[in-house]
N, C-alpha and C. Protein backbone atom coordinates (compact mmCIF):
# COMPACT_ATOMS: atom_id res chain seq x y z
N UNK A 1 61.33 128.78 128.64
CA UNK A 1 62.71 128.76 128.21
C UNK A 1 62.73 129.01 126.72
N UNK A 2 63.49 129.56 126.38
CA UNK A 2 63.62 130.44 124.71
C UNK A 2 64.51 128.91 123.70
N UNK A 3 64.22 129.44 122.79
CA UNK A 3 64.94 128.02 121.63
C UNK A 3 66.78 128.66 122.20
N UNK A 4 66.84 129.97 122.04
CA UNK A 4 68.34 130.22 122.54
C UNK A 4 69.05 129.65 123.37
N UNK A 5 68.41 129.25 124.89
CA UNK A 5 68.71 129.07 126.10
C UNK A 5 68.54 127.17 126.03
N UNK A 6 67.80 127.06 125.19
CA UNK A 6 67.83 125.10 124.82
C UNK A 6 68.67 124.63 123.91
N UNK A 7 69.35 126.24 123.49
CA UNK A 7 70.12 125.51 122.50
C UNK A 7 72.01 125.82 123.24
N UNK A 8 71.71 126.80 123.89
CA UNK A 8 72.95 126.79 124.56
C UNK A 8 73.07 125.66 125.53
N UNK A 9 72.35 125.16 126.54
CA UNK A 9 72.30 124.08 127.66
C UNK A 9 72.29 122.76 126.71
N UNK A 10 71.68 122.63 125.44
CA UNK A 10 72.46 121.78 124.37
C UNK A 10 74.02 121.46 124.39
N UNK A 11 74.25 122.96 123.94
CA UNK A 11 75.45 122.60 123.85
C UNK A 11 76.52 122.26 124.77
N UNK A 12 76.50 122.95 125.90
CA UNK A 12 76.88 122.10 126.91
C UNK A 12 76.90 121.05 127.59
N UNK A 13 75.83 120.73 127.10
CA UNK A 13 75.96 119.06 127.47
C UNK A 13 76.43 118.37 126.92
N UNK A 14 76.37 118.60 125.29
CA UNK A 14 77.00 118.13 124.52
C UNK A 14 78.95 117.95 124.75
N UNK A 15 79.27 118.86 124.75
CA UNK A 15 80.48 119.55 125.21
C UNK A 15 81.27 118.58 126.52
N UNK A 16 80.21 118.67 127.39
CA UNK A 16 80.26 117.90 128.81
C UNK A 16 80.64 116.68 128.59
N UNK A 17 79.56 115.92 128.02
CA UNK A 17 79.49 114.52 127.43
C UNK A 17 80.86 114.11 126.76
N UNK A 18 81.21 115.12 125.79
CA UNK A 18 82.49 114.44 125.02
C UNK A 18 83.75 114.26 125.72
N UNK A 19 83.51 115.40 127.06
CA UNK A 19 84.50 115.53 127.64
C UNK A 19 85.06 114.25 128.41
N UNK A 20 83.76 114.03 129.04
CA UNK A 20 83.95 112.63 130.05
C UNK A 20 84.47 111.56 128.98
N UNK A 21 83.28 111.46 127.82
CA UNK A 21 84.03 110.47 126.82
C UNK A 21 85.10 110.36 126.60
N UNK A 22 86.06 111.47 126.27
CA UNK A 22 86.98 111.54 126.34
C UNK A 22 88.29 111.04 127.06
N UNK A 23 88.13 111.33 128.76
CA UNK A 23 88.31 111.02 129.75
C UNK A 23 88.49 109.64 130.01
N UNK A 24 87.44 108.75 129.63
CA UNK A 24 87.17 107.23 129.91
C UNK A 24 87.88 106.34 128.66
N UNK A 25 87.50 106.73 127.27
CA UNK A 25 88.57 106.86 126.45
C UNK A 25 90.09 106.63 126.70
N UNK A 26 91.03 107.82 127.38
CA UNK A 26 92.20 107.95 127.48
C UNK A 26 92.62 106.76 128.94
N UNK A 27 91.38 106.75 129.68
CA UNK A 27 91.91 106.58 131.40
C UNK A 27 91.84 104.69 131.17
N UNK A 28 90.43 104.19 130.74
CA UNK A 28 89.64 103.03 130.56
C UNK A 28 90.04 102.50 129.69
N UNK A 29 89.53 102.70 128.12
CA UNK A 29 89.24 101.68 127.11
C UNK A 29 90.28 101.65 126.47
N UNK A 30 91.23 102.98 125.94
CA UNK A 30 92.03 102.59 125.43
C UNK A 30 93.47 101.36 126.16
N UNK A 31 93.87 101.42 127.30
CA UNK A 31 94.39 100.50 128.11
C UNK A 31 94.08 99.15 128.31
N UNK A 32 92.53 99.14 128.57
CA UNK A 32 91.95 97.77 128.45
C UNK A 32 91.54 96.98 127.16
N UNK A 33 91.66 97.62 126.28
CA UNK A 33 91.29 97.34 124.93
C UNK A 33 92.44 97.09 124.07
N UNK A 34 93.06 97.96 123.88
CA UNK A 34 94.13 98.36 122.93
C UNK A 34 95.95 98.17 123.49
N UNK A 35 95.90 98.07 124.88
CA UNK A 35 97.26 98.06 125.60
C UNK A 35 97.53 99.59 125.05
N UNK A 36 96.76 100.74 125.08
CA UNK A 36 97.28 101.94 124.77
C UNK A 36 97.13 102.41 125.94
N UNK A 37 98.38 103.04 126.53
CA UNK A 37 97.86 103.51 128.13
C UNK A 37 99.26 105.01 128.15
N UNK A 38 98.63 105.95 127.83
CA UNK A 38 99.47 106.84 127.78
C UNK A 38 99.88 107.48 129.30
N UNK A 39 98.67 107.30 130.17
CA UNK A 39 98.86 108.05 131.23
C UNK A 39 99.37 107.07 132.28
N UNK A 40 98.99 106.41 131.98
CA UNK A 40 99.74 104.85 133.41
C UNK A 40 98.80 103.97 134.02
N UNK A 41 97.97 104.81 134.27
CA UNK A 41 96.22 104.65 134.83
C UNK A 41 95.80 103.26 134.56
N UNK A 42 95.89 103.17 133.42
CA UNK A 42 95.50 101.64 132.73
C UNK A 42 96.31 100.64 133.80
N UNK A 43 97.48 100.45 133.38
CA UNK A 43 98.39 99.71 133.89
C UNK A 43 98.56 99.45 135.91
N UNK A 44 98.07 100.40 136.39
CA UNK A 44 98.43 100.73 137.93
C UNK A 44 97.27 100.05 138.65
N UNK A 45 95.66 100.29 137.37
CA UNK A 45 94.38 99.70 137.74
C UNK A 45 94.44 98.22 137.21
N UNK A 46 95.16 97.34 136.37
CA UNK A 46 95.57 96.37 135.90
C UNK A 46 94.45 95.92 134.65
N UNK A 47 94.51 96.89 134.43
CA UNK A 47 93.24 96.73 132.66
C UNK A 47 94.72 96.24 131.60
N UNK A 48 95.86 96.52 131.54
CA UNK A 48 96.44 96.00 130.35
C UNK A 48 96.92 94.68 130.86
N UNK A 49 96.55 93.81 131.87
CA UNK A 49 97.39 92.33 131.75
C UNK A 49 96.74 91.58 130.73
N UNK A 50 95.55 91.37 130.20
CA UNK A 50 94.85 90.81 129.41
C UNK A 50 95.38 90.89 127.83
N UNK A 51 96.24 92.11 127.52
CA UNK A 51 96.23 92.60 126.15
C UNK A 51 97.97 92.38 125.84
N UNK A 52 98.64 91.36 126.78
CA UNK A 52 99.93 91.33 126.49
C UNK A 52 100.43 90.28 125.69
N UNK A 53 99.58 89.86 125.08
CA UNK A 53 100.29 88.56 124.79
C UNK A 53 100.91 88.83 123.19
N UNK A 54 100.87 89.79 122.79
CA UNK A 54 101.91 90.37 121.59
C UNK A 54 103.55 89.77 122.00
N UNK A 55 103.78 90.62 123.33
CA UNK A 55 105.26 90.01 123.54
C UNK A 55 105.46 88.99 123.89
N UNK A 56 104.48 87.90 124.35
CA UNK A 56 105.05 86.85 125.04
C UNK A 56 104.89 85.61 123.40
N UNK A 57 104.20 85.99 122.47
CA UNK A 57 103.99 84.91 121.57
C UNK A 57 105.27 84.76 120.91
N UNK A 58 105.42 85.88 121.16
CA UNK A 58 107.80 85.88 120.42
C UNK A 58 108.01 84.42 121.09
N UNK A 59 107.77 84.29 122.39
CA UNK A 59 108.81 83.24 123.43
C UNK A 59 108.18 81.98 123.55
N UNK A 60 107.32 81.61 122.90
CA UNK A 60 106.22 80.57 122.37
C UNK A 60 107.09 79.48 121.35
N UNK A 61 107.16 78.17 122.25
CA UNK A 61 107.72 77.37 121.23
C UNK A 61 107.15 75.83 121.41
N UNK A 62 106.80 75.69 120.72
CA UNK A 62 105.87 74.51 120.69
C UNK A 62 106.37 72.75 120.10
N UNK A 63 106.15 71.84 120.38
CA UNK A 63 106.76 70.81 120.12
C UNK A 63 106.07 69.32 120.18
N UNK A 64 106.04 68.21 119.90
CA UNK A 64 105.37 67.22 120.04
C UNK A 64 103.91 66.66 119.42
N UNK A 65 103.52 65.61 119.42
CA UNK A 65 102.08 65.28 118.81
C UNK A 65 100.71 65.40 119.11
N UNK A 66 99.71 65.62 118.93
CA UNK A 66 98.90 65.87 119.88
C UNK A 66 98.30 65.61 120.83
N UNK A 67 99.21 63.89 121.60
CA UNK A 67 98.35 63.28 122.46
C UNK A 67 99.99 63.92 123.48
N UNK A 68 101.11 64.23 123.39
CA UNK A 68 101.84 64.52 124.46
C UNK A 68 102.24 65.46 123.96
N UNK A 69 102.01 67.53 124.41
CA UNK A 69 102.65 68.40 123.90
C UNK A 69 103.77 68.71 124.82
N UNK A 70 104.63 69.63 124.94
CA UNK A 70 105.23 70.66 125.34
C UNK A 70 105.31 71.85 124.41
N UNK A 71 104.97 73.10 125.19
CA UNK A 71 105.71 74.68 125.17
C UNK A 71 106.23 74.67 126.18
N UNK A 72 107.72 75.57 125.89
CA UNK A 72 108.03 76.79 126.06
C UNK A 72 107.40 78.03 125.76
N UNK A 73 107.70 79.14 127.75
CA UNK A 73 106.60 80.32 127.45
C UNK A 73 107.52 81.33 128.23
N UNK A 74 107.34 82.39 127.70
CA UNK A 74 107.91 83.37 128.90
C UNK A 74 107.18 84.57 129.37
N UNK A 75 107.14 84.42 130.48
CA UNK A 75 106.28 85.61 131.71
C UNK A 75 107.51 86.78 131.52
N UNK A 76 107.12 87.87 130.67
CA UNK A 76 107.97 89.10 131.43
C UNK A 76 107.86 89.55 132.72
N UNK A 77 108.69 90.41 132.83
CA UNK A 77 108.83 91.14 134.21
C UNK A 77 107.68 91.37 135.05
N UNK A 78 106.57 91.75 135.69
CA UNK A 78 105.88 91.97 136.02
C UNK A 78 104.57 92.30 134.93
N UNK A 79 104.40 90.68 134.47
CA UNK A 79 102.90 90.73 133.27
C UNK A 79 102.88 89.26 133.83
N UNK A 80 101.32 89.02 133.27
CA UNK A 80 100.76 87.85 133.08
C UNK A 80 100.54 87.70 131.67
N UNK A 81 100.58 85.93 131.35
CA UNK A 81 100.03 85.21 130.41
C UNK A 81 98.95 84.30 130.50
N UNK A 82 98.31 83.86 129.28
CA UNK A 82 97.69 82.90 129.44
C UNK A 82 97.46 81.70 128.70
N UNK A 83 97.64 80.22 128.56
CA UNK A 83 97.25 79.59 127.92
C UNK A 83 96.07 78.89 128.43
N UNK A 84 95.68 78.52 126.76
CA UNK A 84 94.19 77.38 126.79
C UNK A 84 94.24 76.90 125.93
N UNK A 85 93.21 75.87 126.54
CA UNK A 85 93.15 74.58 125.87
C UNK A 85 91.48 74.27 125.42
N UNK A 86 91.05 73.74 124.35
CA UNK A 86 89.62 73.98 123.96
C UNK A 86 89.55 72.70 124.28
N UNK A 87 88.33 72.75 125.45
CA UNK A 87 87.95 70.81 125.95
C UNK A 87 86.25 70.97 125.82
N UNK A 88 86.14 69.63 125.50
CA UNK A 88 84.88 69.20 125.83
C UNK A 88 84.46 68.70 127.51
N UNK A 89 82.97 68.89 127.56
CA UNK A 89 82.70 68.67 129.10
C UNK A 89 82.92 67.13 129.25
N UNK A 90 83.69 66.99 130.35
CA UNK A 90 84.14 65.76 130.81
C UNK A 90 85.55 64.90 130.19
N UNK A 91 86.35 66.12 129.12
CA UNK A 91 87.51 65.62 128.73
C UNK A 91 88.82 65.95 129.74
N UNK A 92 89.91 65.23 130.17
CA UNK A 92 90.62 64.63 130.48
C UNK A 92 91.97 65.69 130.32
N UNK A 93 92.81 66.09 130.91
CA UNK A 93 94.06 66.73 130.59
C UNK A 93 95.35 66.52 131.65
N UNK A 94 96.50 65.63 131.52
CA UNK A 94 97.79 65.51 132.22
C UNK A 94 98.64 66.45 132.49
N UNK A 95 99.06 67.29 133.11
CA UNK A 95 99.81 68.33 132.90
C UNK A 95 101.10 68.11 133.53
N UNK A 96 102.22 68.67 133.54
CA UNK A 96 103.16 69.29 134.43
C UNK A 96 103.79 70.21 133.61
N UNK A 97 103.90 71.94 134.83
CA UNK A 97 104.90 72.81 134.28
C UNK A 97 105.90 72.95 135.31
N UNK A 98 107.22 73.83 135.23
CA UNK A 98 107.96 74.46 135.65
C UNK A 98 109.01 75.65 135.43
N UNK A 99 109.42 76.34 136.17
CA UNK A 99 109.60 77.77 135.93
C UNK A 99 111.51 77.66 135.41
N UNK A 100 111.69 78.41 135.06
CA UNK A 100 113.89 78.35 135.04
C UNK A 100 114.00 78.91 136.29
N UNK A 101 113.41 79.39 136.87
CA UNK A 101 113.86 79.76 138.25
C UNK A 101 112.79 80.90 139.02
N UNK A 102 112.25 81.10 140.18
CA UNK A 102 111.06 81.59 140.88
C UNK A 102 110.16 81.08 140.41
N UNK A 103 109.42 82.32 141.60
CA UNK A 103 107.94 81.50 141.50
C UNK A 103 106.74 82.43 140.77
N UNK A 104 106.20 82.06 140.29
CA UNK A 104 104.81 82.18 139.69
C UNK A 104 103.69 82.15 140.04
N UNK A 105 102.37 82.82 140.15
CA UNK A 105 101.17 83.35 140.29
C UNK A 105 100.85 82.25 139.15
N UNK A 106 99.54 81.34 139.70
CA UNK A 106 99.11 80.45 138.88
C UNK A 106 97.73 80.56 138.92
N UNK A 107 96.91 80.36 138.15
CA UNK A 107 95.27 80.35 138.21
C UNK A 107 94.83 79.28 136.91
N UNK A 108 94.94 77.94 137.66
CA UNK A 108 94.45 77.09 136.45
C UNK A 108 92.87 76.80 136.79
N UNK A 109 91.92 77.42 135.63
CA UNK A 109 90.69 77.75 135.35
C UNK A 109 90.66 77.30 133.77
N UNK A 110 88.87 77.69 133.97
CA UNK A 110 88.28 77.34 132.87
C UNK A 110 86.86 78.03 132.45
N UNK A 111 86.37 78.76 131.20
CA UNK A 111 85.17 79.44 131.04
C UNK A 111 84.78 78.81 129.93
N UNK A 112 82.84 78.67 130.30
CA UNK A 112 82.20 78.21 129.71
C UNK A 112 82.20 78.84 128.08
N UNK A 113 82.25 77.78 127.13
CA UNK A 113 81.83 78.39 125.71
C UNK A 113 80.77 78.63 125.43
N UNK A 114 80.58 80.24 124.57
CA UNK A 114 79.63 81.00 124.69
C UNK A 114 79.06 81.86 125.63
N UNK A 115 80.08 81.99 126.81
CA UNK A 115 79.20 82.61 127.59
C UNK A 115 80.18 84.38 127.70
N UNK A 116 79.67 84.91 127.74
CA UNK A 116 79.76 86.56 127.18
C UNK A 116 79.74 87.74 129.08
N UNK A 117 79.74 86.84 129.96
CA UNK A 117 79.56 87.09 131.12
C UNK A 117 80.80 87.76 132.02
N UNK A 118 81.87 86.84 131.39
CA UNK A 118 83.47 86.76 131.85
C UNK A 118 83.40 85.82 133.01
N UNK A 119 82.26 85.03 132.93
CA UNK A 119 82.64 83.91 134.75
C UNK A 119 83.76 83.10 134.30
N UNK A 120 84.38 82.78 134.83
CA UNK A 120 85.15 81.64 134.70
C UNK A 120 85.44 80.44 136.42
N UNK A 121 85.65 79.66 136.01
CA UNK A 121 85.66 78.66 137.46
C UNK A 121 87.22 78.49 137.50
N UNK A 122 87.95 78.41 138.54
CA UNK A 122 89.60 78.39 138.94
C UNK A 122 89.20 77.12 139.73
N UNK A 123 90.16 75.81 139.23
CA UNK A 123 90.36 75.21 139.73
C UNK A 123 91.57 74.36 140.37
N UNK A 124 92.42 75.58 140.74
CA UNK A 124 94.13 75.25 141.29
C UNK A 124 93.98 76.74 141.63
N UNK A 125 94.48 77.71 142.42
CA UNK A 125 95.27 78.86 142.78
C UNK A 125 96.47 78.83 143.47
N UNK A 126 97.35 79.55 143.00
CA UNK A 126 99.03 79.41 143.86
C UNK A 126 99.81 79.88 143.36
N UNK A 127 100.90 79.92 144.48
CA UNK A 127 102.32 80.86 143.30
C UNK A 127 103.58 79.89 144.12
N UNK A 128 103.83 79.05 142.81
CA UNK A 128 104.65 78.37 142.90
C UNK A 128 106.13 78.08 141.52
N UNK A 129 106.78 77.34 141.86
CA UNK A 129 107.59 77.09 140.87
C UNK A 129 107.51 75.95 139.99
N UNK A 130 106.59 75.39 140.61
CA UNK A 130 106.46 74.06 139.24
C UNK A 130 104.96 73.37 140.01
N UNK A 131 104.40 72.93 139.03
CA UNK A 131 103.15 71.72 139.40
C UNK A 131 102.92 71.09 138.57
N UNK A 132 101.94 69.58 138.92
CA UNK A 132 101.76 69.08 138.11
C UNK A 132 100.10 67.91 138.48
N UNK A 133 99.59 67.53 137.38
CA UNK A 133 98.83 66.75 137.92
C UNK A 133 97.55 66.82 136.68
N UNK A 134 96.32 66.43 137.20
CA UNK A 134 95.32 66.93 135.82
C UNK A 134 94.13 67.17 136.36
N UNK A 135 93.07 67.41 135.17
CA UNK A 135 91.42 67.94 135.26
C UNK A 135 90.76 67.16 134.88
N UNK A 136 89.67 67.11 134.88
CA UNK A 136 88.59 66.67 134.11
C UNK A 136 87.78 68.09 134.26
N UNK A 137 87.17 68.43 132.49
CA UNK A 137 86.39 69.87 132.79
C UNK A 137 85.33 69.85 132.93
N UNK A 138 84.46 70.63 133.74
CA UNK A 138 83.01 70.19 133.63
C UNK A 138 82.02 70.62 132.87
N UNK A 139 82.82 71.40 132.11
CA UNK A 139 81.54 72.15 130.94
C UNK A 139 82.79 71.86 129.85
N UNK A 140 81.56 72.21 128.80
CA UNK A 140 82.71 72.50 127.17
C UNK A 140 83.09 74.13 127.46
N UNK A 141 84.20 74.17 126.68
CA UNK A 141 84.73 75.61 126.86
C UNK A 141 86.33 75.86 126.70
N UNK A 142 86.52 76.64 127.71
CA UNK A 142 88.67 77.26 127.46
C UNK A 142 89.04 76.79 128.61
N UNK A 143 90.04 76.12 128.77
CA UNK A 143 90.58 75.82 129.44
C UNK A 143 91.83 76.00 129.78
N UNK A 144 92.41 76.49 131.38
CA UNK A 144 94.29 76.48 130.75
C UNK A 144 94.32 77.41 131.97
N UNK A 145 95.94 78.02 131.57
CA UNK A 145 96.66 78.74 132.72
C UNK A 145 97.09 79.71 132.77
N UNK A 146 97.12 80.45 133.86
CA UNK A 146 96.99 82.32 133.95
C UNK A 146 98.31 82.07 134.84
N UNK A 147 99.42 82.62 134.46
CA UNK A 147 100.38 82.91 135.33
C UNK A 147 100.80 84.17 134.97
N UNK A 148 101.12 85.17 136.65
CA UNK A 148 101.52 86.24 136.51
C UNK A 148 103.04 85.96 137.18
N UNK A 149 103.92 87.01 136.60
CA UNK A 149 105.04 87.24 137.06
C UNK A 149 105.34 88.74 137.73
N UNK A 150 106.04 88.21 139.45
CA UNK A 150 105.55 89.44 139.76
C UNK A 150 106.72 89.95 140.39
N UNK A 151 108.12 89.27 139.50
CA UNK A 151 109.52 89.59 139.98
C UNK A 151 110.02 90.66 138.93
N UNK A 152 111.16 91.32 138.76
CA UNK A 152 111.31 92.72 137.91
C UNK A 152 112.52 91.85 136.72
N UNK A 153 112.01 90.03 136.65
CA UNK A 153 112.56 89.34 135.60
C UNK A 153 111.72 88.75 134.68
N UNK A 154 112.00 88.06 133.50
CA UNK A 154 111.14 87.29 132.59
C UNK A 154 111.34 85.95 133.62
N UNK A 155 110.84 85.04 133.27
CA UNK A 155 110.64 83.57 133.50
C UNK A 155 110.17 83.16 132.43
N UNK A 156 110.68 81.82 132.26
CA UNK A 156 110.06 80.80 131.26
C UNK A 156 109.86 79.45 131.96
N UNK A 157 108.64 79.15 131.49
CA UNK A 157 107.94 77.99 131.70
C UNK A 157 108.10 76.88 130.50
N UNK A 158 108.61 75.41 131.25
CA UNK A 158 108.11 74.24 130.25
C UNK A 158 106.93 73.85 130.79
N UNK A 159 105.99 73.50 129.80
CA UNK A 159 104.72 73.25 130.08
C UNK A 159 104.63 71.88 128.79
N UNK A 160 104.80 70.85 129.90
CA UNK A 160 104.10 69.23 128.99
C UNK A 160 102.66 69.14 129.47
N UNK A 161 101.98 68.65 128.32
CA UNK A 161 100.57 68.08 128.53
C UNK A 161 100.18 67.15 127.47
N UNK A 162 99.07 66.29 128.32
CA UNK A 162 98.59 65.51 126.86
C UNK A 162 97.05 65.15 127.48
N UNK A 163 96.50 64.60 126.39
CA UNK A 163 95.42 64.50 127.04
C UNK A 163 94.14 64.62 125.83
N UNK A 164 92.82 65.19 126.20
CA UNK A 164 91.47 65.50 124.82
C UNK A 164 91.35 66.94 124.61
N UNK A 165 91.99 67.23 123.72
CA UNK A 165 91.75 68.74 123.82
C UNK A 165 92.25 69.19 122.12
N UNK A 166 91.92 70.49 122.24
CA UNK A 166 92.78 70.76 120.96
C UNK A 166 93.24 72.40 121.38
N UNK A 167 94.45 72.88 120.82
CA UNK A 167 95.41 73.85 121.77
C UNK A 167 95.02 75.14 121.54
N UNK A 168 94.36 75.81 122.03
CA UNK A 168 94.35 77.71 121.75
C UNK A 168 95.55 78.45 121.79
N UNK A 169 96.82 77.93 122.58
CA UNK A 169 97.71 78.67 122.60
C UNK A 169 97.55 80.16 124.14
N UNK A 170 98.47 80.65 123.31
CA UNK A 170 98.27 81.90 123.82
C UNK A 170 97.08 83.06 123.89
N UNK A 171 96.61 83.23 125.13
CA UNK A 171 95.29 84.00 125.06
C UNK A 171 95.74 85.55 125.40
């Protein structure tokens, strides 16, 4: 094979390569990364629920001392949020939320600190309009609640808690 012919099949690969990059770029990372989703793709495969919490921290209102909180939160139209709570293993948390009206996709979980894996353990699943009750966590780590909204309205949640923790807020 001639330096010509290694340097053309070079370049095509080269060429090739950027292309796909490209591709995964526009389709993948920018959506899952950035909430940039020009083509829809992002959104339809559900890579932007993670990257919403720009709009929901507007509807974030917070109140009380640190052994009994309440927020106010609001789920837009068809997005999820998330709060957490930073606990130590074997600390303690009281909760009750409820919605202004429907129901809610709930996933109260918790992921280990430090771990770079994405496991997380769910310990409640449901779609309801209000619950209440508490944890004990079993590792140190994040703790808290994933609710999706999956009506073509916002909802807002009061969310009281108290308990050992200290608050992450909005994730």
């Amino acid at each position: 094979m001639s330096s010509t012919e290694n340097n053309g099949s070079l370049t095509k690969a080269t060429l090739g390569s950027s292309i796909v990059a490209g591709i995964v770029l526009v389709l993948f990372i920018l959506p899952a990364e950035y909430n940039i989703d020009p083509t829809g793709v992002g959104k339809a495969l559900g890579l932007t629920v993670f990257n919403e919490q720009g709009e929901v921290t507007q509807g974030a209102q917070q109140s009380g001392d640190s052994a009994n909180q309440s927020v106010v939160l609001t789920v837009p139209a068809g997005k999820g949020i998330e709060y957490k709570l930073s606990m130590n293993k074997f600390e303690k948390v009281t909760y009750e939320w409820q919605t202004d009206g429907g129901d809610l996709y709930v996933d109260l979980h918790g992921e280990p600190a430090g771990d770079t894996t994405g496991y997380f353990e769910s310990y409640t699943i449901g779609t309801l309009p209000e619950m209440k009750g508490s944890f004990t966590v079993p590792f140190d780590g994040s703790h808290g609640w994933y609710w999706k909204n999956n009506t073509d309205k916002s909802i807002k949640i009061q969310l009281s808690f108290s308990g050992e923790y200290i608050v992450e807020g909005l994730k």
